[in-house]
N, C-alpha and C. Protein backbone atom coordinates (compact mmCIF):
# COMPACT_ATOMS: atom_id res chain seq x y z
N UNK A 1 -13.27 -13.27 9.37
CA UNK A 1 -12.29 -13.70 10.35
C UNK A 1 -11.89 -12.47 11.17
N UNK A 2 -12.47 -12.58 12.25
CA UNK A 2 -12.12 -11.30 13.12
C UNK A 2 -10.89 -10.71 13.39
N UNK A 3 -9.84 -11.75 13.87
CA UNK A 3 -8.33 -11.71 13.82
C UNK A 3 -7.93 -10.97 12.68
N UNK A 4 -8.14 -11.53 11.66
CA UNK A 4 -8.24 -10.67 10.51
C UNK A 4 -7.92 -9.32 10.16
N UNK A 5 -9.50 -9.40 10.58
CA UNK A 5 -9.62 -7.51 10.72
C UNK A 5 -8.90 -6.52 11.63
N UNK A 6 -8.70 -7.30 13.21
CA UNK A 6 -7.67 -6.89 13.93
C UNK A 6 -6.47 -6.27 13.29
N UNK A 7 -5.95 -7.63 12.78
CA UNK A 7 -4.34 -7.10 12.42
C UNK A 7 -4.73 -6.38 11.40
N UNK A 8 -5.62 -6.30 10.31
CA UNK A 8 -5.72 -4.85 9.22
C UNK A 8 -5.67 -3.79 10.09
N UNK A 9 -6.44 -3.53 10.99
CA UNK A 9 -6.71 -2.26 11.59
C UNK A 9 -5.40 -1.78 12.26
N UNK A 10 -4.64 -2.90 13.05
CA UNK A 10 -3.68 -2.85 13.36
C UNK A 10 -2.13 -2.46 12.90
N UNK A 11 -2.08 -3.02 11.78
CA UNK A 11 -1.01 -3.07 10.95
C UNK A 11 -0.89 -2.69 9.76
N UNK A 12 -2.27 -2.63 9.55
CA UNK A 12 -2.27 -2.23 8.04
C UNK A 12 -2.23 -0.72 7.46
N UNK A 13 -1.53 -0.31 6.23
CA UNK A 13 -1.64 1.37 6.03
C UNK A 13 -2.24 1.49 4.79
N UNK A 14 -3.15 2.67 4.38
CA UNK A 14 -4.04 2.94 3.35
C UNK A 14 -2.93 4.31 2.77
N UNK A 15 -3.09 3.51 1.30
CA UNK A 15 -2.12 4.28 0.54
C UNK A 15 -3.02 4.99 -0.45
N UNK A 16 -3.01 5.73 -1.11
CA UNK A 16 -3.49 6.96 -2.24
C UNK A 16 -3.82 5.66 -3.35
N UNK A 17 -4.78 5.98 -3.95
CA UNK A 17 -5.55 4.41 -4.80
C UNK A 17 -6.21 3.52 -4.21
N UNK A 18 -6.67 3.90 -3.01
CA UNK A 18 -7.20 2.65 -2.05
C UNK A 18 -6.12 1.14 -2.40
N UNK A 19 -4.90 1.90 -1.94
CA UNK A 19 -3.95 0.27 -1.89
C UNK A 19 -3.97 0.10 -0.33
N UNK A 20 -3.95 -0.93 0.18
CA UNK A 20 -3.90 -1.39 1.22
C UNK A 20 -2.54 -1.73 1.46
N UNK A 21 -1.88 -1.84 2.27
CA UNK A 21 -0.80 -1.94 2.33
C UNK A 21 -0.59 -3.02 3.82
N UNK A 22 -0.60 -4.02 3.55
CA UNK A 22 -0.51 -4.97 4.66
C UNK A 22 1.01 -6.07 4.56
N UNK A 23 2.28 -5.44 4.33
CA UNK A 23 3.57 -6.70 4.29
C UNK A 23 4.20 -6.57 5.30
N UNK A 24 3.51 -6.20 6.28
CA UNK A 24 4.39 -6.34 7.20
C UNK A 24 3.81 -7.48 7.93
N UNK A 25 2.92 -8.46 7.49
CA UNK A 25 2.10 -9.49 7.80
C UNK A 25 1.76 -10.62 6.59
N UNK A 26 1.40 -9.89 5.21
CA UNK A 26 0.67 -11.05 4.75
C UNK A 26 1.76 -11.09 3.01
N UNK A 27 2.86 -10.09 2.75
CA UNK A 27 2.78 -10.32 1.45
C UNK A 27 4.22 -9.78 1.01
N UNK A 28 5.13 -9.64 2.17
CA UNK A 28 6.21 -9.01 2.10
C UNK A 28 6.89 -9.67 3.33
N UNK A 29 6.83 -9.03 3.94
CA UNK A 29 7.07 -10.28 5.68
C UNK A 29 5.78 -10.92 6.02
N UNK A 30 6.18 -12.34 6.30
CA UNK A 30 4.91 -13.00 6.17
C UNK A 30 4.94 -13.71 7.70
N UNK A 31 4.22 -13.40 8.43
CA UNK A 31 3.93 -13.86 9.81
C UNK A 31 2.94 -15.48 9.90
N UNK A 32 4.40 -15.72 9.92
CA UNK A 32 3.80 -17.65 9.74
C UNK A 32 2.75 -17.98 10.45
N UNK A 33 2.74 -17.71 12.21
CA UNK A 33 1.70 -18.17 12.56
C UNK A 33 0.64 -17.65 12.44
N UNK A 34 0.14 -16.56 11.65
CA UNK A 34 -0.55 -15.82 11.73
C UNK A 34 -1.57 -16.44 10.13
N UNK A 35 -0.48 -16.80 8.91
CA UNK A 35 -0.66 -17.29 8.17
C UNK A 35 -1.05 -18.65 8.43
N UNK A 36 -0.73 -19.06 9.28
CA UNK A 36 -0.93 -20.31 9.78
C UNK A 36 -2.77 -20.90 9.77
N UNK A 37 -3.11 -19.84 10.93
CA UNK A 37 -4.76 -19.57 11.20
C UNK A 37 -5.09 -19.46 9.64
N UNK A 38 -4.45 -18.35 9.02
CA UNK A 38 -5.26 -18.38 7.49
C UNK A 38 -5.89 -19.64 6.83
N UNK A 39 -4.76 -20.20 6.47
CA UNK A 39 -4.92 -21.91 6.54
C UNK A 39 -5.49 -23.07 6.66
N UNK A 40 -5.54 -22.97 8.39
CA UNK A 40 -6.60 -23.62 9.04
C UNK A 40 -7.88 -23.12 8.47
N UNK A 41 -7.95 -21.98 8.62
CA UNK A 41 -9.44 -21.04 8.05
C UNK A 41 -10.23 -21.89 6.40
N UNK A 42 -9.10 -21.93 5.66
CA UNK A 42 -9.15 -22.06 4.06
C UNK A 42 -9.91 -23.54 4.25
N UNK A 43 -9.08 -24.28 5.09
CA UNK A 43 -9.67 -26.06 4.84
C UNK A 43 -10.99 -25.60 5.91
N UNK A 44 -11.09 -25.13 6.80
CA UNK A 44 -12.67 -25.22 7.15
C UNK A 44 -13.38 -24.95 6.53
N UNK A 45 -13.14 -23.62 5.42
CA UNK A 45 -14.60 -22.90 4.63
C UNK A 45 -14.25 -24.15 3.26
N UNK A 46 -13.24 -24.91 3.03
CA UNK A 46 -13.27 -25.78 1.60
C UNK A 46 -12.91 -27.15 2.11
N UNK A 47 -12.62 -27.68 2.92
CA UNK A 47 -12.49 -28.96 3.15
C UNK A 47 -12.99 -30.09 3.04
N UNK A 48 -14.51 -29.85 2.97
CA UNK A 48 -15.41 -31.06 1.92
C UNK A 48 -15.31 -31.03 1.19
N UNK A 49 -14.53 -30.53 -0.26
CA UNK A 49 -14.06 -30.47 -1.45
C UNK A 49 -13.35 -31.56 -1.62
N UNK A 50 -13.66 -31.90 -2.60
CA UNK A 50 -12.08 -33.03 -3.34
C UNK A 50 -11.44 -32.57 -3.95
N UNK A 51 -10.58 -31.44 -2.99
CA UNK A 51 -9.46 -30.36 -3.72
C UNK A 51 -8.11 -31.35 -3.65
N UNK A 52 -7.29 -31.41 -5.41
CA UNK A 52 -6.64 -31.98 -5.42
C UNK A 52 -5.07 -30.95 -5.75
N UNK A 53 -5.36 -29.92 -6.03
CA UNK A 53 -4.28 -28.76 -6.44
C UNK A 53 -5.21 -27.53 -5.79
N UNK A 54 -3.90 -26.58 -5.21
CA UNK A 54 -4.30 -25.64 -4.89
C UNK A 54 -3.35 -24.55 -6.04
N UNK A 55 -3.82 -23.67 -6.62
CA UNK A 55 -3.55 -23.11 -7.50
C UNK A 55 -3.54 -21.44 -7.30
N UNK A 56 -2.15 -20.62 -7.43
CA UNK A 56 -2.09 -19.15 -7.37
C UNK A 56 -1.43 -18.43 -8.04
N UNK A 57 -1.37 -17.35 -8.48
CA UNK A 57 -0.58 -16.71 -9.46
C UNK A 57 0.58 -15.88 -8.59
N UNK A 58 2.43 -15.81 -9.13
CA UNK A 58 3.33 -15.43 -7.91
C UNK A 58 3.06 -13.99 -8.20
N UNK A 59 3.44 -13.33 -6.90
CA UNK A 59 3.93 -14.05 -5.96
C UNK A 59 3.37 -14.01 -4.67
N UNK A 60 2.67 -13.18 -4.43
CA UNK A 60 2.06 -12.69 -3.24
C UNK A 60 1.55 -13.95 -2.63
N UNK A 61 0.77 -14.62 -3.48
CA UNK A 61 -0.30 -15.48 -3.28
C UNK A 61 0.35 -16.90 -2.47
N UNK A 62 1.90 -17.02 -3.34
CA UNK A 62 2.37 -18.45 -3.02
C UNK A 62 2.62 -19.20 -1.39
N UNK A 63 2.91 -17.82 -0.70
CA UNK A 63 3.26 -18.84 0.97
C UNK A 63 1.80 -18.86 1.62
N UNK A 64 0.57 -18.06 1.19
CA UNK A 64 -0.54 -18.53 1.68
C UNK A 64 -1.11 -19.88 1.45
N UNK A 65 -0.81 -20.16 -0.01
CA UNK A 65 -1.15 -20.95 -0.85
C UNK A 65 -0.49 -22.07 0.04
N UNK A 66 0.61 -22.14 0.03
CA UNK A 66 1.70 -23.32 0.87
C UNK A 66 1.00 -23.55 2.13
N UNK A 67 1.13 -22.75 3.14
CA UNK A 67 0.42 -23.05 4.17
C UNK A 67 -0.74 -23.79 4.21
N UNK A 68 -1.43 -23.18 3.33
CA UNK A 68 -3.17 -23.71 3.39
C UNK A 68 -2.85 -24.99 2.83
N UNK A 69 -2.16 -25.33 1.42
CA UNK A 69 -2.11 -26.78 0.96
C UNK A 69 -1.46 -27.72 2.28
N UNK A 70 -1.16 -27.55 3.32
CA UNK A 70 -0.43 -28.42 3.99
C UNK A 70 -1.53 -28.79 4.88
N UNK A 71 -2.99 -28.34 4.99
CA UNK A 71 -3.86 -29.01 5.91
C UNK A 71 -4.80 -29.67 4.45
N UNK A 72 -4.58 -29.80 3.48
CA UNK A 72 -5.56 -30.40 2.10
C UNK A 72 -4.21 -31.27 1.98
N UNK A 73 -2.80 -31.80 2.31
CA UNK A 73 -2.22 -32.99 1.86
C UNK A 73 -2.39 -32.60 0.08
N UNK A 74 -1.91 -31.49 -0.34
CA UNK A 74 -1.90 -31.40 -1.86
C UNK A 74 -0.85 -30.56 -2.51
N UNK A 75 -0.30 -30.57 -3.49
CA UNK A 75 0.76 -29.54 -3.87
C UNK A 75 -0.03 -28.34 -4.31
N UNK A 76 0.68 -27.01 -4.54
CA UNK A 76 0.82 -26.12 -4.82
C UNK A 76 0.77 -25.98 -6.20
N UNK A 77 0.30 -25.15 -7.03
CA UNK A 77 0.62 -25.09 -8.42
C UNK A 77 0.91 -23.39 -8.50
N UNK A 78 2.10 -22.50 -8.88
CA UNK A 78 1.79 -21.22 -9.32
C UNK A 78 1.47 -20.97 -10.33
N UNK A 79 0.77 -19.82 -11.06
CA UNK A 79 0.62 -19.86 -12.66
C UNK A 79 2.42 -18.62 -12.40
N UNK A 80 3.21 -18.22 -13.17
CA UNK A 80 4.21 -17.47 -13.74
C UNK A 80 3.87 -16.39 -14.25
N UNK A 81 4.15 -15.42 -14.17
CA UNK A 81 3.98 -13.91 -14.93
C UNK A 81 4.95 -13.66 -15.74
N UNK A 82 6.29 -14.56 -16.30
CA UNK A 82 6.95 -14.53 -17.16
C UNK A 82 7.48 -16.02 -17.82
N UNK A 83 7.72 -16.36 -19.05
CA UNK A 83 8.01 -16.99 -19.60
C UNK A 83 9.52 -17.24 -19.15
N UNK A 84 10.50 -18.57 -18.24
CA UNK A 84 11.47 -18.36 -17.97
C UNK A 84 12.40 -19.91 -19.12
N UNK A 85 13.34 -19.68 -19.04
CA UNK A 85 14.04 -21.23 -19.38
C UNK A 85 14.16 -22.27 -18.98
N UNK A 86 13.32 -22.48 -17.56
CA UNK A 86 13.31 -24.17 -17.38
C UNK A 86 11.97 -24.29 -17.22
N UNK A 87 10.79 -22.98 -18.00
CA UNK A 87 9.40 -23.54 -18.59
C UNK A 87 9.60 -24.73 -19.74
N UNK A 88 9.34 -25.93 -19.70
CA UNK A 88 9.47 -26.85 -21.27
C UNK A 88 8.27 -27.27 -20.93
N UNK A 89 8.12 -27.59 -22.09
CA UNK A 89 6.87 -28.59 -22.86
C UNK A 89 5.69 -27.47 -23.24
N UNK A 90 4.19 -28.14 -22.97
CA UNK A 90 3.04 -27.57 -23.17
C UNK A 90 3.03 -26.70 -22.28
N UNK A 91 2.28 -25.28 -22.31
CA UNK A 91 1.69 -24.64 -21.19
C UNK A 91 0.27 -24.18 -21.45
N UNK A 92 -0.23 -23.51 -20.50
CA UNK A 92 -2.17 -23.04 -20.37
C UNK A 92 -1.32 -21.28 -20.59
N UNK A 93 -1.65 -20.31 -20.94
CA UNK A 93 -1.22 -19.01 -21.04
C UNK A 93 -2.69 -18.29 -21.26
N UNK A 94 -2.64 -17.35 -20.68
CA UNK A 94 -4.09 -16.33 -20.44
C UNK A 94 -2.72 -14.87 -20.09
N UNK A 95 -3.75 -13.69 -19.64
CA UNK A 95 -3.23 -12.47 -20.05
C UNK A 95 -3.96 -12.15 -18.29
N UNK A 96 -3.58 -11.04 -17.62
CA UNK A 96 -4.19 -10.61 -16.60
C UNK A 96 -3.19 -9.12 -16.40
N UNK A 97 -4.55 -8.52 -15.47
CA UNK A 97 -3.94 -7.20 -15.26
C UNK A 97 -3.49 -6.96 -14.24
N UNK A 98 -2.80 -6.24 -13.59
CA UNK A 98 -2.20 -6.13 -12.00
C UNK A 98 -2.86 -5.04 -11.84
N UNK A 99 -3.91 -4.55 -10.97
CA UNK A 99 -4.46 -3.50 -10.16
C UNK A 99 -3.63 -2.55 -9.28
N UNK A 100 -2.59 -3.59 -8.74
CA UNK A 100 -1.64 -2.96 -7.95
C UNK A 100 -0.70 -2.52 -8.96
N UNK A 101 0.27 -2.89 -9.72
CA UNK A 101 0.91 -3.03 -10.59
C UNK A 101 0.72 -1.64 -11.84
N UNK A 102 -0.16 -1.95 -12.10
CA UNK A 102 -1.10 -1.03 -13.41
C UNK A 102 -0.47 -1.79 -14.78
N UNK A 103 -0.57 -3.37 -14.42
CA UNK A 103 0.21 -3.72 -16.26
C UNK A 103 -0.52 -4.94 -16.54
N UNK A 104 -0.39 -5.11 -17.36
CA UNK A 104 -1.11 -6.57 -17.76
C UNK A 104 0.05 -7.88 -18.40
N UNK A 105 -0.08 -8.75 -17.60
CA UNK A 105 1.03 -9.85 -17.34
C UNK A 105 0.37 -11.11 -18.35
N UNK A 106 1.27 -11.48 -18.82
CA UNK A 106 0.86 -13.04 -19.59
C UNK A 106 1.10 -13.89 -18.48
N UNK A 107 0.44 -14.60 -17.98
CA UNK A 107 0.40 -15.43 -16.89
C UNK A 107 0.43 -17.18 -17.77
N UNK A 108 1.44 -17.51 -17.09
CA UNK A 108 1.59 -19.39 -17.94
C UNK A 108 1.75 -20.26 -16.46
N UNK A 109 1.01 -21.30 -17.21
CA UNK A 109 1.02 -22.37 -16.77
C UNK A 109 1.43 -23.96 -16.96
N UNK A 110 2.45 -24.69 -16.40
CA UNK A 110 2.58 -26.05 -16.87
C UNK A 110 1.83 -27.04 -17.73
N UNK A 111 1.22 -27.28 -18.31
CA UNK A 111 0.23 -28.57 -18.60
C UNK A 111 0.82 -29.75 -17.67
N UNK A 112 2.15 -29.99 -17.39
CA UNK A 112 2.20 -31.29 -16.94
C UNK A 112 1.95 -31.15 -15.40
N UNK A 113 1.40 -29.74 -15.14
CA UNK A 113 0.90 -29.54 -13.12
C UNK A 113 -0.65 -29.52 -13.05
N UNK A 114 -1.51 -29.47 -14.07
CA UNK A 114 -2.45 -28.91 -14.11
C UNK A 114 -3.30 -30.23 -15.35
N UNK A 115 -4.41 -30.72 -15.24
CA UNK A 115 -4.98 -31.96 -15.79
C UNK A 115 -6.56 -31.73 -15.88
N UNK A 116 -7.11 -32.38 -16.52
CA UNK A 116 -8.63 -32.66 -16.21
C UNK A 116 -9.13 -33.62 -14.83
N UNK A 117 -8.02 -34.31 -14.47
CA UNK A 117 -8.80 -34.56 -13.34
C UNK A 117 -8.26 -34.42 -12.05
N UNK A 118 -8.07 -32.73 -12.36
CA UNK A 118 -7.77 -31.78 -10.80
C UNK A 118 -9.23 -31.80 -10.37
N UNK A 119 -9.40 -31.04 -9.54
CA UNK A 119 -10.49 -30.37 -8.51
C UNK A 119 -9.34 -29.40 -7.86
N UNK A 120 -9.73 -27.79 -8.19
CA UNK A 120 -8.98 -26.79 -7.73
C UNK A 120 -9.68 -25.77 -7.12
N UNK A 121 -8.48 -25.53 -5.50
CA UNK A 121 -9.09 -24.08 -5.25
C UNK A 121 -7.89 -23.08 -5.43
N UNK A 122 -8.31 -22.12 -5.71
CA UNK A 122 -7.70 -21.11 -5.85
C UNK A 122 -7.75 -20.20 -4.50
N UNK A 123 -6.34 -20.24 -4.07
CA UNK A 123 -5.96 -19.02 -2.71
C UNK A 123 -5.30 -17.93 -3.75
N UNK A 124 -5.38 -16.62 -3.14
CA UNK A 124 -4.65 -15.77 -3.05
C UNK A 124 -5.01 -14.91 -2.01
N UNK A 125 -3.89 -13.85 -2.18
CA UNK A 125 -4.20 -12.42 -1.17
C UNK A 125 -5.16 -11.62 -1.11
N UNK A 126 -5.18 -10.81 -2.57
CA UNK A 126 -6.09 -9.72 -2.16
C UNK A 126 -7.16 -10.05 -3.92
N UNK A 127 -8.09 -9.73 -3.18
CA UNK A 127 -8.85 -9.54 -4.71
C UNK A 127 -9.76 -7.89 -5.03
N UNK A 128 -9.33 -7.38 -5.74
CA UNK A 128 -9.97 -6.18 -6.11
C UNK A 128 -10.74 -6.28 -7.16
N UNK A 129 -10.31 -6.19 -8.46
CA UNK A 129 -11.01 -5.96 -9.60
C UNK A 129 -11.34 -7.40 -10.34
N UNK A 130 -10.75 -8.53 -9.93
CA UNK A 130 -11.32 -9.87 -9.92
C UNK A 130 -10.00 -10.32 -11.27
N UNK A 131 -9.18 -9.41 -11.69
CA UNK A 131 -8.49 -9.83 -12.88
C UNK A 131 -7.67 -11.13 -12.80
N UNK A 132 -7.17 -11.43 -11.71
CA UNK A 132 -6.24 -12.38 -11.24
C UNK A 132 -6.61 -13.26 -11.04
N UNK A 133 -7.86 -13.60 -10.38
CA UNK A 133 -9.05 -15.27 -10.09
C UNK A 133 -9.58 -15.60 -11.10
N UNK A 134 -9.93 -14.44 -12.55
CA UNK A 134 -10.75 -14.88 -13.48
C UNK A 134 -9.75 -15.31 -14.56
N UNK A 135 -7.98 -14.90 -14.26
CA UNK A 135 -7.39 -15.59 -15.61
C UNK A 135 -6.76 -16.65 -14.68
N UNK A 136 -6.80 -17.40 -13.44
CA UNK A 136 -6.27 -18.58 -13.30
C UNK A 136 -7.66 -19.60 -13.90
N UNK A 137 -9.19 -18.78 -13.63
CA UNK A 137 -10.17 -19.76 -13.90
C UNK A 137 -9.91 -19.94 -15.56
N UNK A 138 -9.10 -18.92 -16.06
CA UNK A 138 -9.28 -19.09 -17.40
C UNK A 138 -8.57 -20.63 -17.73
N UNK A 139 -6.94 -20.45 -16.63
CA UNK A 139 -6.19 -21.71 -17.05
C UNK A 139 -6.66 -22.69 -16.50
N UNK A 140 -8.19 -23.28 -15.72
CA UNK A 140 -8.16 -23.97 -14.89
C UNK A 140 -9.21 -24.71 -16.10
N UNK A 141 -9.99 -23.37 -16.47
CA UNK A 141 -10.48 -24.11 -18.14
C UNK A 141 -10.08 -24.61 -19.04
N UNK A 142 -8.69 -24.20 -18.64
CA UNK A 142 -7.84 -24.88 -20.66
C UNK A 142 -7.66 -26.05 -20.46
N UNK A 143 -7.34 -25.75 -18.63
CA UNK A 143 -6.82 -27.91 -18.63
C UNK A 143 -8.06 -29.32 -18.36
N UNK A 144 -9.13 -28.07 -18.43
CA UNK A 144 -10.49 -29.20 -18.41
C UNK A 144 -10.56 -29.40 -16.82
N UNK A 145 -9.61 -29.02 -15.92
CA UNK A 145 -10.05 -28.78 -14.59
C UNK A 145 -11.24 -28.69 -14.22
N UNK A 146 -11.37 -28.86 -12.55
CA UNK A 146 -12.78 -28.54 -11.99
C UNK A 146 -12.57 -27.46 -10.46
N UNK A 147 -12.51 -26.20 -11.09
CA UNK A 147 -12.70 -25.22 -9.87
C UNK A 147 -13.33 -25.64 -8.77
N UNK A 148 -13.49 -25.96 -7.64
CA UNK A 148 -14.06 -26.35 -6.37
C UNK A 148 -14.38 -25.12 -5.44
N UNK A 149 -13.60 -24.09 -5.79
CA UNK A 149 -13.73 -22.67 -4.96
C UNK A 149 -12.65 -21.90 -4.74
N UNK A 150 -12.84 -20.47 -4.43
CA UNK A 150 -11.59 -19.30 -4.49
C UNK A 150 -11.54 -18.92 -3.19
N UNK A 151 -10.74 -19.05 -2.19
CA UNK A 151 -10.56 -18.14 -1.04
C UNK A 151 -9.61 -17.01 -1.12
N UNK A 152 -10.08 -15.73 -0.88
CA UNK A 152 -9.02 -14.73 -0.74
C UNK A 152 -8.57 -14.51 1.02
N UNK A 153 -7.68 -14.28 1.15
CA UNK A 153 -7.78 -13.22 2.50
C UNK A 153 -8.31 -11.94 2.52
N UNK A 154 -7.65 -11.15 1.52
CA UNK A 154 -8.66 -9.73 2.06
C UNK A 154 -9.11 -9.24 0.05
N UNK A 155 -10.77 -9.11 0.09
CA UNK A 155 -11.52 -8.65 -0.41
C UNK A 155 -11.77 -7.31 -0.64
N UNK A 156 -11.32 -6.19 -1.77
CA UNK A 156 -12.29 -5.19 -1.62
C UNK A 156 -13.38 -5.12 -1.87
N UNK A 157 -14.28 -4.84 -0.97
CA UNK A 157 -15.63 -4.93 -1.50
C UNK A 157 -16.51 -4.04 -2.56
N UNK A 158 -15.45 -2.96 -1.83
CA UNK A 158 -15.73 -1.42 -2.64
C UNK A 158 -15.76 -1.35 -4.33
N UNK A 159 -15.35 -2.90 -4.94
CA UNK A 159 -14.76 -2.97 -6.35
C UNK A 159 -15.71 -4.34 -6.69
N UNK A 160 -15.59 -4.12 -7.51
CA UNK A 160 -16.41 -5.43 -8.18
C UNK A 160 -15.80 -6.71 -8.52
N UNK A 161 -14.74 -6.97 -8.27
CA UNK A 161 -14.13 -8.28 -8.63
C UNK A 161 -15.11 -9.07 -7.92
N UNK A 162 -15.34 -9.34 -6.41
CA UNK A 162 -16.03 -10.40 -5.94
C UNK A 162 -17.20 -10.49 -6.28
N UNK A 163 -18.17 -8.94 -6.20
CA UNK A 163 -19.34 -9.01 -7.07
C UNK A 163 -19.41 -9.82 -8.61
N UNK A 164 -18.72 -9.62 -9.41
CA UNK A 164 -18.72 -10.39 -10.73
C UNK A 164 -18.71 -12.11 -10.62
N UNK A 165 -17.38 -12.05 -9.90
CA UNK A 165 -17.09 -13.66 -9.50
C UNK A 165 -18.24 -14.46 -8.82
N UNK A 166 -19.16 -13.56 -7.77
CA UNK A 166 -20.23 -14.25 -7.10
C UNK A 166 -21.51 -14.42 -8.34
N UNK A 167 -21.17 -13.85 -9.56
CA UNK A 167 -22.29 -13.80 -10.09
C UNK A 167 -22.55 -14.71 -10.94
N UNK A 168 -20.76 -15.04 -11.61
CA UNK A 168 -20.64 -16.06 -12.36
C UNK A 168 -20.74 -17.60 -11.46
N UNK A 169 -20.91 -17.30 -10.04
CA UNK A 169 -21.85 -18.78 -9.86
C UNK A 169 -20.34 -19.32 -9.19
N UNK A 170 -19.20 -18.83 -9.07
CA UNK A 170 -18.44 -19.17 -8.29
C UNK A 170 -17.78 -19.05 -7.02
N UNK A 171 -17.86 -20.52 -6.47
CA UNK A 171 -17.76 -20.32 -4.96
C UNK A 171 -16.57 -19.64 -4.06
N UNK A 172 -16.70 -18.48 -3.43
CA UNK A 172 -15.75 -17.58 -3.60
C UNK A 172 -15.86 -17.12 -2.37
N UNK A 173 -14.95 -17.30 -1.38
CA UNK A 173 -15.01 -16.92 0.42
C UNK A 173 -13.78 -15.87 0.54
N UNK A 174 -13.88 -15.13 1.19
CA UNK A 174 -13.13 -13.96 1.56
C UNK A 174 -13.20 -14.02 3.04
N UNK A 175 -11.75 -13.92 3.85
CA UNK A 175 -11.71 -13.82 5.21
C UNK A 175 -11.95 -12.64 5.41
N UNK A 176 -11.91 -11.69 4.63
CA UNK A 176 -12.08 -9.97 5.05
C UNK A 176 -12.47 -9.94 4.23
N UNK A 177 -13.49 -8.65 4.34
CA UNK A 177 -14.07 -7.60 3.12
C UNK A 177 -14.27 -6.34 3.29
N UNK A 178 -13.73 -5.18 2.71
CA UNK A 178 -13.55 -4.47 3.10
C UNK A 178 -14.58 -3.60 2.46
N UNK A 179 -15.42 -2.90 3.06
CA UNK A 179 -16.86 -2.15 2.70
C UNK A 179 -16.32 -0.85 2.13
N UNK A 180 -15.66 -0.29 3.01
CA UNK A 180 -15.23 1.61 2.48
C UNK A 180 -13.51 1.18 3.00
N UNK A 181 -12.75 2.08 2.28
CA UNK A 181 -11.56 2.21 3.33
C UNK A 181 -11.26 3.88 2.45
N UNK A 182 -10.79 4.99 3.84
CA UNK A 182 -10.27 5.79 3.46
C UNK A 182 -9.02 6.14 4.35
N UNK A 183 -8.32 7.36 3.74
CA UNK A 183 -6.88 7.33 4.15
C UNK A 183 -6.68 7.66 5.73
N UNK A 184 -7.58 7.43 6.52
CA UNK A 184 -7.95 7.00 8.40
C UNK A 184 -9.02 6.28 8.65
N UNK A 185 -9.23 5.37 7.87
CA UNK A 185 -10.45 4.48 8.28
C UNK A 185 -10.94 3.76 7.47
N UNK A 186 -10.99 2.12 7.95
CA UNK A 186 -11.22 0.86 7.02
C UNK A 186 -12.62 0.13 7.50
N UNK A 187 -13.55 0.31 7.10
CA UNK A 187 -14.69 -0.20 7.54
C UNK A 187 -15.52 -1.82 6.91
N UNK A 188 -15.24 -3.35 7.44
CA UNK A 188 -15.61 -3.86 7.01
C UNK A 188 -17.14 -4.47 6.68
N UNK A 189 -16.88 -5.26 6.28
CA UNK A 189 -18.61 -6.04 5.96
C UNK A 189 -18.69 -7.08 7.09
N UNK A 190 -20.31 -7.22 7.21
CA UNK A 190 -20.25 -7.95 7.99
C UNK A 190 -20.42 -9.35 7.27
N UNK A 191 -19.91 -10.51 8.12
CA UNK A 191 -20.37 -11.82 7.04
C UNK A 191 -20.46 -12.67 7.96
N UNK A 192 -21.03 -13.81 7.81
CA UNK A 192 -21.04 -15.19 8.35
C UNK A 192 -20.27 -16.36 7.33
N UNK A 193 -19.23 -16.68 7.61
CA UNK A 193 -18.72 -17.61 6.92
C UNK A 193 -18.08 -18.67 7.91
């Protein structure tokens, strides 16, 4: 998504760790119409799907997630990174690591949001090391779900999360990908999607 890359180049700042630093657009202040296009984007590359839940872990992920579910007519599901008091009943629980973060989160999920006869895609923001797409696929397994596909917005490419995920055979679109980025210069991939 060219726009995309625009506003990275534009707006975006490269922090020490190859963190990308994009909230002043996609994850901190969130530029609706801009998120908007995201959206639109998500149901073109998944819209022949019989996506019935769109599914993300909070928080970054959730107003992309919102947006995009409002052209699929489907709710939202978040997975939680903490166990709170108006979690009741059954839940799906898997473990994941934050890249950004540097910690590893017990991530839970409802049973009564999440079924065997979903069809789910998974949005989020950024995917680096793949830890975050591979423990929602974990909960998308417990509930006998059917993954339909993962869209990120921005991809490092430089890391293997998407490499792994493409390998395990899952359908996995990235509006950006980012080939090299150093602390003056972000160089993407090229793609056809």
């Amino acid at each position: 998504m060219k726009a995309l890359e625009e506003k990275i180049l534009q707006d975006g700042q490269v922090r020490p760790g190859h963190i990308l630093k994009v909230d002043s657009f996609l994850n901190h202040q969130i530029d609706i119409e801009f998120i908007n296009e995201i959206g639109k984007e998500f149901h073109r590359l998944f819209g022949d799907r019989p996506i019935t839940k769109i599914v993300t872990v909070e928080a970054s992920g959730i107003g992309i997630a919102c947006i995009t579910a409002q052209y699929f007519g489907v709710p939202v599901v978040f997975a939680k990174k903490a166990q709170s008091l108006n979690l009741d009943g059954s839940l799906y629980t898997t473990k994941v690591q934050s890249y950004t973060h540097g910690r590893v989160y017990d991530v839970i999920l409802s049973k009564k949001f999440l079924t065997e006869d979903d069809h789910v895609l998974i949005i989020d923001d950024f995917l680096a090391n793949g830890c975050a797409v591979q423990g929602l696929v974990e909960l998308i397994e417990q509930a006998g779900a059917v993954l339909e596909g993962v869209g990120i917005v921005i991809e490092k490419g430089f890391q293997d999360g998407g490499k792994t995920l493409r390998e395990k055979g899952i359908n996995l679109k990235s509006l950006a990908i980012i080939k090299s980025m150093t602390d003056t210069s972000i160089e993407f991939e090229e793609q056809e999607i």
